[in-house]
N, C-alpha and C. Protein backbone atom coordinates (compact mmCIF):
# COMPACT_ATOMS: atom_id res chain seq x y z
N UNK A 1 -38.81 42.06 -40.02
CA UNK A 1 -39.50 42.78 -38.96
C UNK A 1 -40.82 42.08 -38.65
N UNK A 2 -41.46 42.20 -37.63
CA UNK A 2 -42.59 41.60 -37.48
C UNK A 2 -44.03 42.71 -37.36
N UNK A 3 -44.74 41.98 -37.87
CA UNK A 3 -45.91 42.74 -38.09
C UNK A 3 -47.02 42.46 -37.51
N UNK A 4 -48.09 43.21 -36.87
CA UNK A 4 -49.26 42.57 -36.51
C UNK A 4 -50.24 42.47 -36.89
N UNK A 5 -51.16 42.00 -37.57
CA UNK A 5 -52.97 42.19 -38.17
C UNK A 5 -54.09 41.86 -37.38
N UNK A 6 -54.81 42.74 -37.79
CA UNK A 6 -56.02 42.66 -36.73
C UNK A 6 -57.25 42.43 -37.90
N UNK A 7 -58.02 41.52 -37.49
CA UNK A 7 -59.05 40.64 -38.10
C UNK A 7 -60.10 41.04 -37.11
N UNK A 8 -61.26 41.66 -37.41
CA UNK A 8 -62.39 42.01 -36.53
C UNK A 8 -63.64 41.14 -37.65
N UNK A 9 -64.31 40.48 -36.37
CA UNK A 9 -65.50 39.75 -36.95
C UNK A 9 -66.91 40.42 -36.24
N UNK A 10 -67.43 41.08 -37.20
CA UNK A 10 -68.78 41.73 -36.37
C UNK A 10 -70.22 40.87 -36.75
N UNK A 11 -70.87 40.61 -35.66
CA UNK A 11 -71.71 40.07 -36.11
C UNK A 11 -73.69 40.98 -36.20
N UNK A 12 -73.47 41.27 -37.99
CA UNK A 12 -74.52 42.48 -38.12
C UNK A 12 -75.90 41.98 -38.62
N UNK A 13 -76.25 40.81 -37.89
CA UNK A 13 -77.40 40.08 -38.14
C UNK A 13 -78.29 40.14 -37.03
N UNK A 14 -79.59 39.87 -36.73
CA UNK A 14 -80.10 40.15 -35.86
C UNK A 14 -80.61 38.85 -34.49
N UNK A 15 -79.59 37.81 -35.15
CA UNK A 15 -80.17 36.54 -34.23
C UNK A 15 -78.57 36.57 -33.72
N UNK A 16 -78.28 35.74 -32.50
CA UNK A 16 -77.06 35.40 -32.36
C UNK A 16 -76.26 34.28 -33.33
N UNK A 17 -75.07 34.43 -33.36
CA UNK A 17 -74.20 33.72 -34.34
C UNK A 17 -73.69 32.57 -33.21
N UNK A 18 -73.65 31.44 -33.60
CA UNK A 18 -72.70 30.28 -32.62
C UNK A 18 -72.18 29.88 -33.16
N UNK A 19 -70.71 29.26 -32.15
CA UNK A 19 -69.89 28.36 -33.12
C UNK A 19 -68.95 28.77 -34.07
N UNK A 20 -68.86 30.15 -33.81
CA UNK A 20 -68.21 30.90 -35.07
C UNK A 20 -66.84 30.36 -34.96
N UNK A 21 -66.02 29.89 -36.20
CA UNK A 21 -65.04 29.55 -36.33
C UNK A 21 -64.10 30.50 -37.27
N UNK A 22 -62.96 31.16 -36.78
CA UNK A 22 -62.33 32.37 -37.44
C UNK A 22 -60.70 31.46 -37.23
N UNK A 23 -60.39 31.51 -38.88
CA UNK A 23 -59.04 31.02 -39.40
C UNK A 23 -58.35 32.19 -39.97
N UNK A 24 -57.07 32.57 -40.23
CA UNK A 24 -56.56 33.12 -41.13
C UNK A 24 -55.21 32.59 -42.03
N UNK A 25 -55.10 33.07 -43.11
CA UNK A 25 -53.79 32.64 -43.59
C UNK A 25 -53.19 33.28 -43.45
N UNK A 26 -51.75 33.59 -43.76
CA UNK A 26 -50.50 33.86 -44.41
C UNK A 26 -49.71 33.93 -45.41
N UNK A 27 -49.36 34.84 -46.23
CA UNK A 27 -48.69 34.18 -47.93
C UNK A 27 -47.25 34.04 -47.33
N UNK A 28 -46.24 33.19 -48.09
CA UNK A 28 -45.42 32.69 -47.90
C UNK A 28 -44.35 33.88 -47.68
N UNK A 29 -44.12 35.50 -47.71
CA UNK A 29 -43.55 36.22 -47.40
C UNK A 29 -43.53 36.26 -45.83
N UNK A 30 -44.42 35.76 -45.01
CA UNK A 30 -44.72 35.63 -43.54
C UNK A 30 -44.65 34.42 -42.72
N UNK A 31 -43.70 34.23 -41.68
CA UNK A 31 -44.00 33.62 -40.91
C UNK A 31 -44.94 33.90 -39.54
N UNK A 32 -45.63 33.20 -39.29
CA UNK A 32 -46.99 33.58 -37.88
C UNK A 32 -46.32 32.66 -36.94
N UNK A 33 -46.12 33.82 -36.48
CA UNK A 33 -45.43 33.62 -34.69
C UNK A 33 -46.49 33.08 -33.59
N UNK A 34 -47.45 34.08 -33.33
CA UNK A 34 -48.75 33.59 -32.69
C UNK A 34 -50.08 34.39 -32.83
N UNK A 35 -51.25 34.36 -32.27
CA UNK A 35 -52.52 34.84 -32.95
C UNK A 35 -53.14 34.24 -31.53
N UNK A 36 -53.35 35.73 -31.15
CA UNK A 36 -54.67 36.12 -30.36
C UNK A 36 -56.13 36.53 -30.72
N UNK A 37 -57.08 36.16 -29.66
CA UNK A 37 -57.92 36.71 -29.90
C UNK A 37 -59.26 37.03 -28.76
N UNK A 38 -59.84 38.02 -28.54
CA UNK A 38 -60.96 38.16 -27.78
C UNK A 38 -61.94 37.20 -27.56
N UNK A 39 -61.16 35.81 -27.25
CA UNK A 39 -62.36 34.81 -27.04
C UNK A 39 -61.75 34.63 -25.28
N UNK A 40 -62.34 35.49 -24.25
CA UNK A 40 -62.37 34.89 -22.51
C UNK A 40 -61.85 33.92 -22.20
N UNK A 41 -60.64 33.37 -21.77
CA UNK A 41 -60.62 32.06 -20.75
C UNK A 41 -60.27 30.95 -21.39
N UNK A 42 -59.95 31.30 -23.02
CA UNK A 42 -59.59 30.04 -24.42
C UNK A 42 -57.78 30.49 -24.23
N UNK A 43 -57.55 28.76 -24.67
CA UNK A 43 -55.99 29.45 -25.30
C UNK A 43 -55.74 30.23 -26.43
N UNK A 44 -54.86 30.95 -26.74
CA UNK A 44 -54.02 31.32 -28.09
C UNK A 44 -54.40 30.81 -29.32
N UNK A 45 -54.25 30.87 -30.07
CA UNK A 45 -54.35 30.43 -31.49
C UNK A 45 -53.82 29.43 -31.94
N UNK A 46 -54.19 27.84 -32.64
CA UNK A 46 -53.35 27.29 -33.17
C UNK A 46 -53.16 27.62 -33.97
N UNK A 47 -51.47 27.73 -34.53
CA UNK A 47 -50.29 27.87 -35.49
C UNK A 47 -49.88 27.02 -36.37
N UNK A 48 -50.51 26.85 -37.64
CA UNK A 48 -49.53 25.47 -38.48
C UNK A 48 -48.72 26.04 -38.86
N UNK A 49 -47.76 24.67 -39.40
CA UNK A 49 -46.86 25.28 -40.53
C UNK A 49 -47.09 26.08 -41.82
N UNK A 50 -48.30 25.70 -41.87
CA UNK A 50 -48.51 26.12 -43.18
C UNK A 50 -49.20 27.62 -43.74
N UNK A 51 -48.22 28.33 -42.36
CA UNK A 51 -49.09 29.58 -42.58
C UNK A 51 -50.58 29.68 -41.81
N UNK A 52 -51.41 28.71 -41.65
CA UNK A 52 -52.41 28.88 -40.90
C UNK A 52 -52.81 29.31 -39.62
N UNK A 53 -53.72 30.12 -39.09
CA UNK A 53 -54.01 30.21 -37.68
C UNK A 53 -55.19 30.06 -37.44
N UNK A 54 -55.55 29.45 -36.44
CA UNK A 54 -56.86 28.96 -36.19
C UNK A 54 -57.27 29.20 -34.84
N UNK A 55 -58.17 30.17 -34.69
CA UNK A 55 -58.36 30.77 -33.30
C UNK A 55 -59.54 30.00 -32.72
N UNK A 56 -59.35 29.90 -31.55
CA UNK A 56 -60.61 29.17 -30.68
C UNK A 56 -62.30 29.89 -31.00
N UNK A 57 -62.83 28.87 -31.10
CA UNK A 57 -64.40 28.91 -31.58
C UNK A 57 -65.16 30.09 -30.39
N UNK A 58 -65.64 31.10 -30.86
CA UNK A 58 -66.62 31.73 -30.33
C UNK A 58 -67.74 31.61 -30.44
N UNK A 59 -68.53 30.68 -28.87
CA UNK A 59 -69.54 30.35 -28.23
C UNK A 59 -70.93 31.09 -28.66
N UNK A 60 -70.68 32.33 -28.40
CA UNK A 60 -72.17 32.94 -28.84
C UNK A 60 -71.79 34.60 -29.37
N UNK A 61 -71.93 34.87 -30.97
CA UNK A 61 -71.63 36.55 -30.64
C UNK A 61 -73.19 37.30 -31.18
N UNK A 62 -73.40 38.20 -30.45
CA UNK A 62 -74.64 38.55 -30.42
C UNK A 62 -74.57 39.73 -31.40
N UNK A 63 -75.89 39.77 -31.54
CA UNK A 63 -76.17 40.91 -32.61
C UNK A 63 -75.39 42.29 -32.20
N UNK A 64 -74.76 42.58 -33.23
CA UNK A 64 -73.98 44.30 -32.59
C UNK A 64 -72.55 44.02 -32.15
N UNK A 65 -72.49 42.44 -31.94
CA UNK A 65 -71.07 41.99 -31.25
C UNK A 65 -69.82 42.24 -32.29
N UNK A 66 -68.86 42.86 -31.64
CA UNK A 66 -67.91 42.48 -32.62
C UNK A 66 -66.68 41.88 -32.00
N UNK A 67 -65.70 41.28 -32.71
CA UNK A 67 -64.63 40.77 -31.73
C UNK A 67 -63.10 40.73 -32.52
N UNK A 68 -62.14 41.25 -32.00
CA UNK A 68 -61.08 41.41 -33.02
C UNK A 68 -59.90 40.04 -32.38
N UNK A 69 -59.42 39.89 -33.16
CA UNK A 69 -58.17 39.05 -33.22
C UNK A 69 -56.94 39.69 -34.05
N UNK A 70 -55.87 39.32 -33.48
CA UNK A 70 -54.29 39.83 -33.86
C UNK A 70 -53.64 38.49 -34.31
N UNK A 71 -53.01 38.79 -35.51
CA UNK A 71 -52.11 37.73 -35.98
C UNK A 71 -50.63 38.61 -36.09
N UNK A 72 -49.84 37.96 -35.41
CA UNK A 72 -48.30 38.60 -35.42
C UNK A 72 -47.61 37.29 -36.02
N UNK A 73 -46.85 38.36 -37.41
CA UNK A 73 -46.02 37.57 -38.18
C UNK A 73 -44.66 37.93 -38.61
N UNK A 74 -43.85 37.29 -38.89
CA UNK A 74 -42.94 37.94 -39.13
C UNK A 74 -42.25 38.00 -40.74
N UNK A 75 -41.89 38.77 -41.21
CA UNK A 75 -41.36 38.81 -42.45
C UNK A 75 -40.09 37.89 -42.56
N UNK A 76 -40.46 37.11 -44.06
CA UNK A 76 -39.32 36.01 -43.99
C UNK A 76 -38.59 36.10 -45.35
N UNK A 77 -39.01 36.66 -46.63
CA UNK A 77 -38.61 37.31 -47.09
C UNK A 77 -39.14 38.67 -48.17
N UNK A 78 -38.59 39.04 -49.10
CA UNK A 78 -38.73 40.18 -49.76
C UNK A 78 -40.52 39.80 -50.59
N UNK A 79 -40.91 40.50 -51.17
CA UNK A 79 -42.26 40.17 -52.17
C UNK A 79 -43.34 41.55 -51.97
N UNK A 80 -44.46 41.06 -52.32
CA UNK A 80 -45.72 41.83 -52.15
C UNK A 80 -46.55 41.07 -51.75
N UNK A 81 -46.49 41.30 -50.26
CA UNK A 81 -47.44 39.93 -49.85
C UNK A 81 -48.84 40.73 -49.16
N UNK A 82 -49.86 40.80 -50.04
CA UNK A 82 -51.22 40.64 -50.14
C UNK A 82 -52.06 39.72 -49.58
């Protein structure tokens, strides 16, 4: 079945954050289909093989900002994948 996760990055500091670079993994019970995220006018997420997703760099997030991203994966087999 496929599943979706949502990864929210808030930024609770009081200067702006740049450049922010947001990756996620996968344990080997999952394959990642694709991975969105609230970055305006960027493509999709790159997808490795290796389980990785690597979402396009967000430019400026300001104090109070928060921004979520979705990773949809699909189950590949049985485990406890944490």
């Amino acid at each position: 079945k496929r599943a979706a996760f949502k990864v929210r990055v808030k930024n609770d500091g009081t200067v702006s954050a740049r450049n922010v670079e947001v990756a996620a993994f996968a344990p080997p019970e999952f394959k990642v289909i694709r991975g969105t995220g609230a970055t305006p006018g960027r493509d999709d997420a790159r997808v490795d093989g290796d389980g990785k997703v690597t979402f396009p760099v967000v430019d400026d997030l300001r104090p109070g900002e928060a921004r979520t991203f979705t990773v949809e994966a699909d189950a590949v087999q049985a485990g406890d994948a944490r």
